[in-house]
PDB file of N, CA and C in Angstrom:
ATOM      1  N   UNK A   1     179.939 131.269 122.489  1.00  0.00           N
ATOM      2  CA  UNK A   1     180.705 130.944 121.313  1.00  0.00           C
ATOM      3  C   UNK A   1     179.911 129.937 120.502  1.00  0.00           C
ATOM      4  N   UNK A   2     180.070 130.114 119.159  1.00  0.00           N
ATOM      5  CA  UNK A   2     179.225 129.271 118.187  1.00  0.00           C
ATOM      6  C   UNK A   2     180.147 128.707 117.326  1.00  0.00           C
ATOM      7  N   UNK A   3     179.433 127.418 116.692  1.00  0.00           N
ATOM      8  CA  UNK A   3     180.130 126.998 116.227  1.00  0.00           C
ATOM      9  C   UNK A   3     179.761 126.915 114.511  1.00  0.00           C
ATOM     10  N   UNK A   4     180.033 126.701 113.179  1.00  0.00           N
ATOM     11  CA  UNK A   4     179.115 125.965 112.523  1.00  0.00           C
ATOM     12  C   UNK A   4     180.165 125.075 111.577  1.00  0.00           C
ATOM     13  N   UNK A   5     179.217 123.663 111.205  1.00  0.00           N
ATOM     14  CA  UNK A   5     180.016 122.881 110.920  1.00  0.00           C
ATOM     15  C   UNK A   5     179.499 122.870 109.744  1.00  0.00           C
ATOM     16  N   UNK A   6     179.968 122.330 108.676  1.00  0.00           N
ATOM     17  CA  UNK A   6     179.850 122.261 106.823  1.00  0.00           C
ATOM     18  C   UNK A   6     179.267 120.756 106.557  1.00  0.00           C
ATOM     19  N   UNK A   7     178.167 121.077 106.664  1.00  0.00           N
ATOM     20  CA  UNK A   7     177.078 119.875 105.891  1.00  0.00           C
ATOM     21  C   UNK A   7     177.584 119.440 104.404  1.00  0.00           C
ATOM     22  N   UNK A   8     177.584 118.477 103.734  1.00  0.00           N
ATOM     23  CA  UNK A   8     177.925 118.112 102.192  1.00  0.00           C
ATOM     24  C   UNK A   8     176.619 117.885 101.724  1.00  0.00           C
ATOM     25  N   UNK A   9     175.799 118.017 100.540  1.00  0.00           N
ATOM     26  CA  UNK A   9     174.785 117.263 100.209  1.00  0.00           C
ATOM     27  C   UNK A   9     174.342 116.759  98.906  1.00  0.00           C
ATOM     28  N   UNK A  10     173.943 116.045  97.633  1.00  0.00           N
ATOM     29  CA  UNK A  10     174.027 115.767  96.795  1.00  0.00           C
ATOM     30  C   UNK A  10     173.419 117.398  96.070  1.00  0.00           C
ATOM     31  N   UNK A  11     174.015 117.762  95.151  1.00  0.00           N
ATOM     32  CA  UNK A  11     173.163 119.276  94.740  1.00  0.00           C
ATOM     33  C   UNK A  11     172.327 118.680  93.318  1.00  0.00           C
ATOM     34  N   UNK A  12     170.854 118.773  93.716  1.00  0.00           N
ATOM     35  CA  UNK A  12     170.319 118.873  92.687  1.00  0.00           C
ATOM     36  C   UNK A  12     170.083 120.266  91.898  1.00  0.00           C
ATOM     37  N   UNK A  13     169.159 119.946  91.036  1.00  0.00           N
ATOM     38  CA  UNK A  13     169.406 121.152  90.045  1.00  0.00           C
ATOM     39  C   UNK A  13     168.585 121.502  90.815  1.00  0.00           C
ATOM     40  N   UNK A  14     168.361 123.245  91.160  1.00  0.00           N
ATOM     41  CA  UNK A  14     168.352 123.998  92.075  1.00  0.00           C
ATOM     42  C   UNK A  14     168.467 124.171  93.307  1.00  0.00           C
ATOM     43  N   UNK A  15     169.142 123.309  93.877  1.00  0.00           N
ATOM     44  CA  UNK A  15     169.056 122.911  95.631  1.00  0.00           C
ATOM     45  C   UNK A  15     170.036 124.290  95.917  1.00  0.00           C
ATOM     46  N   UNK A  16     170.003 124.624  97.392  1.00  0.00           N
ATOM     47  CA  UNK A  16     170.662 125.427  97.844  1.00  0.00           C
ATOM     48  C   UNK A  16     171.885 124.596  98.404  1.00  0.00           C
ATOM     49  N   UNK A  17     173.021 125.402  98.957  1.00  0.00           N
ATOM     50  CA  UNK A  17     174.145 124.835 100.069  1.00  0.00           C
ATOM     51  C   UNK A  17     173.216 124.903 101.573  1.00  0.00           C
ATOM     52  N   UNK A  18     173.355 123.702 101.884  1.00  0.00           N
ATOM     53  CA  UNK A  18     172.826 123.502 103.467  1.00  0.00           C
ATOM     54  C   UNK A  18     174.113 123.974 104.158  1.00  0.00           C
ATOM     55  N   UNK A  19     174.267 124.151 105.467  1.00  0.00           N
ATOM     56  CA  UNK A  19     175.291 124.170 106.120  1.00  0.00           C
ATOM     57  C   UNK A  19     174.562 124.069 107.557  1.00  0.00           C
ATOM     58  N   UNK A  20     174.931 122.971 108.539  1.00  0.00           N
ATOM     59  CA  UNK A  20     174.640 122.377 109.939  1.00  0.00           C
ATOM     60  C   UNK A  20     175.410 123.789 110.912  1.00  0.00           C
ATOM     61  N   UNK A  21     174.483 124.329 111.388  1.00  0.00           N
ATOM     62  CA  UNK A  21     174.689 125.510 112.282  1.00  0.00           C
ATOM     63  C   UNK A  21     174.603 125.228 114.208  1.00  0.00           C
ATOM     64  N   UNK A  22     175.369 125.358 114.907  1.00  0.00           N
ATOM     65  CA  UNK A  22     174.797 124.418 116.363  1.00  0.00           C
ATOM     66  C   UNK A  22     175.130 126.382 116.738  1.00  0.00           C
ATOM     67  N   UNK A  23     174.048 126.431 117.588  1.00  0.00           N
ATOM     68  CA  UNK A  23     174.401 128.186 118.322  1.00  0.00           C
ATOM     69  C   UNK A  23     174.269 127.170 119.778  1.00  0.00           C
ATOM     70  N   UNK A  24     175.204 127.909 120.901  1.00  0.00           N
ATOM     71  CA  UNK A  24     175.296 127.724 122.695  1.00  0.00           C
ATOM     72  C   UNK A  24     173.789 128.813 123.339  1.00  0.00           C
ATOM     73  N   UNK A  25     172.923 128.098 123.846  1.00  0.00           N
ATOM     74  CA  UNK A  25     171.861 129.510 124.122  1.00  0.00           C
ATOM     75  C   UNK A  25     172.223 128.905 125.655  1.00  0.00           C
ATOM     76  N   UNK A  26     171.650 129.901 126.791  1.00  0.00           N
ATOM     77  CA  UNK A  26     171.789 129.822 127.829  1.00  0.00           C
ATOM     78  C   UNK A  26     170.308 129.786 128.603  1.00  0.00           C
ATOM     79  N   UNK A  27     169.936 128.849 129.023  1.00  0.00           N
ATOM     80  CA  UNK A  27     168.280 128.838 129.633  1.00  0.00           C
ATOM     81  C   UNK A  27     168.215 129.839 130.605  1.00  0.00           C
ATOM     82  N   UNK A  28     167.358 130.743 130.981  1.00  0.00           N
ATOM     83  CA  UNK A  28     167.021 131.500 131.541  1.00  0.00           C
ATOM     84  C   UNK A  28     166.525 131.551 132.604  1.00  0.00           C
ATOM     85  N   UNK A  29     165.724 130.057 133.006  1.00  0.00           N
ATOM     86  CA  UNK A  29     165.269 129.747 134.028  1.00  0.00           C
ATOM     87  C   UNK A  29     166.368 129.439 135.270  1.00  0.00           C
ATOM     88  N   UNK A  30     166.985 128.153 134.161  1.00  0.00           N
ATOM     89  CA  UNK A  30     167.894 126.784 135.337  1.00  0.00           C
ATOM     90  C   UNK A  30     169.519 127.801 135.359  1.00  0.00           C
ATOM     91  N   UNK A  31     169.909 128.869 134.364  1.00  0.00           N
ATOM     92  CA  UNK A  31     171.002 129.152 134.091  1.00  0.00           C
ATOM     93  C   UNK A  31     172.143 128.017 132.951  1.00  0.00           C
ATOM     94  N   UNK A  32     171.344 127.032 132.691  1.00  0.00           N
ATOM     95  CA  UNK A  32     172.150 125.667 131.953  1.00  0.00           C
ATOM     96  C   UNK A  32     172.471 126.167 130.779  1.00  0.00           C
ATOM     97  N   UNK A  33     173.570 125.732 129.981  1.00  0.00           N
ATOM     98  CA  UNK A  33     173.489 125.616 128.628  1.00  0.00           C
ATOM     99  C   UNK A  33     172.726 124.945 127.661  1.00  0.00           C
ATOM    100  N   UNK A  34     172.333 125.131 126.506  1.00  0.00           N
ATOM    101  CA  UNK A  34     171.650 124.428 125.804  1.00  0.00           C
ATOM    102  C   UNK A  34     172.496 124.321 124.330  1.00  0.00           C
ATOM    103  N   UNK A  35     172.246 123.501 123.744  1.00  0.00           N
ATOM    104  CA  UNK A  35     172.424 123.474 122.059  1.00  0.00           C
ATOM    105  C   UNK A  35     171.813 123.165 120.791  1.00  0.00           C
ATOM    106  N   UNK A  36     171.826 124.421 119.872  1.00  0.00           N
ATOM    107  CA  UNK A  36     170.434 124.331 119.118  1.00  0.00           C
ATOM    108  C   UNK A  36     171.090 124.260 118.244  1.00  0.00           C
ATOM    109  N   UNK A  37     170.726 123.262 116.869  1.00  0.00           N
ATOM    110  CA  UNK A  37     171.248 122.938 115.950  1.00  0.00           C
ATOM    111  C   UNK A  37     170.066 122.907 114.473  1.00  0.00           C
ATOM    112  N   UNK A  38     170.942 123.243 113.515  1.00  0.00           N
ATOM    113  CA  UNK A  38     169.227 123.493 112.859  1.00  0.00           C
ATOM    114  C   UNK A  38     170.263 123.613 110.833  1.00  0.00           C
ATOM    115  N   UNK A  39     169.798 123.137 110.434  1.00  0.00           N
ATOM    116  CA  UNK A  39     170.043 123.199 108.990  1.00  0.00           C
ATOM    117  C   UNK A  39     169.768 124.264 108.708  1.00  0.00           C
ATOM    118  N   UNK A  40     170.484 125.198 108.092  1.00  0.00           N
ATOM    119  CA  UNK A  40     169.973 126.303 107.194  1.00  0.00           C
ATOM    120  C   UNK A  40     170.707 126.829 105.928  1.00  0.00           C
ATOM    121  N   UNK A  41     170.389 127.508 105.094  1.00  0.00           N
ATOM    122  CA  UNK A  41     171.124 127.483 104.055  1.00  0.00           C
ATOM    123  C   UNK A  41     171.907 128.696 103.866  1.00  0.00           C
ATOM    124  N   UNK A  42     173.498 128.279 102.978  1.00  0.00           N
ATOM    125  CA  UNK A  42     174.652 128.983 103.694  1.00  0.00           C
ATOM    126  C   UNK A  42     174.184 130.740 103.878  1.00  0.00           C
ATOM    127  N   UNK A  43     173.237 131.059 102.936  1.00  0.00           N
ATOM    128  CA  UNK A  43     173.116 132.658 103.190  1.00  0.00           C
ATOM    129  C   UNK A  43     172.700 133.306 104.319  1.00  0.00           C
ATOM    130  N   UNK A  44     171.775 132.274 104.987  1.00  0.00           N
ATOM    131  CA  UNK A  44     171.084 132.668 106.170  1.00  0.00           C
ATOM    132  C   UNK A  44     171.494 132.096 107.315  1.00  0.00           C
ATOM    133  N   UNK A  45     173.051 131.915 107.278  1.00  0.00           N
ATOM    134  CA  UNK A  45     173.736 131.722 108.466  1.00  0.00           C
ATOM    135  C   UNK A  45     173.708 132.754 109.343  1.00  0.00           C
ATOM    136  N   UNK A  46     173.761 134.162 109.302  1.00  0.00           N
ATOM    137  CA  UNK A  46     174.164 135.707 110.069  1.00  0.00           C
ATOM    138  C   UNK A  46     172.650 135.281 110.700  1.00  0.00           C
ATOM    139  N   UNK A  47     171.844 135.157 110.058  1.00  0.00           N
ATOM    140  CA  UNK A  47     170.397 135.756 110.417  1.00  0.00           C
ATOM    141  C   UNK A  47     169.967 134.519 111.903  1.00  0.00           C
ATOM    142  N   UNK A  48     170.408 132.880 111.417  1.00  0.00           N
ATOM    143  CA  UNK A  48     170.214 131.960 112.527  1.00  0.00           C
ATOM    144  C   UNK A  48     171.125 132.311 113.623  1.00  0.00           C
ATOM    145  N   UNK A  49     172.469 133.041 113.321  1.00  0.00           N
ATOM    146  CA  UNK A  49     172.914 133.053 115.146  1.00  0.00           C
ATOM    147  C   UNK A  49     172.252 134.844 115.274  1.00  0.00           C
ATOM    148  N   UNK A  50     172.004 135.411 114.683  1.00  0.00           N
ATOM    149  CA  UNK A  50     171.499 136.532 115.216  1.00  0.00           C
ATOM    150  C   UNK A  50     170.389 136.776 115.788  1.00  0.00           C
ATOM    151  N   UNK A  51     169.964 135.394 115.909  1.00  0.00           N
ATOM    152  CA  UNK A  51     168.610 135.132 116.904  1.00  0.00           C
ATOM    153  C   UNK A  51     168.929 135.237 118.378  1.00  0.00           C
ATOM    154  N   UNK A  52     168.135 135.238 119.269  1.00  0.00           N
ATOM    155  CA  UNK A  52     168.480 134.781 120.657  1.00  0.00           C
ATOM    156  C   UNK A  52     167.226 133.926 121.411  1.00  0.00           C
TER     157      UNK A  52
END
């Protein structure tokens, strides 16, 4: 399960919407959870959790 949380940021003239994305990955080695968190901008939200 993922989560993503709504970044605010001053918008300059042309800035994009950031939005703070955290995806749950699962290590492969230890079996642990991990959490990856990563700024990206709101369009290319599908594409950051559609990673693995």
């Amino acid at each position: 399960m993922a989560k993503k949380a709504v970044a605010t940021f001053s918008a300059k003239a042309g800035a994009k919407t950031m939005v703070k994305c955290i995806r749950m990955d699962k290590s492969s080695k230890t079996g642990a959870y991990m959490f990856t968190e990563q700024l990206v901008e709101a369009d290319k939200v599908k594409d950051f959790f559609a990673k693995k």
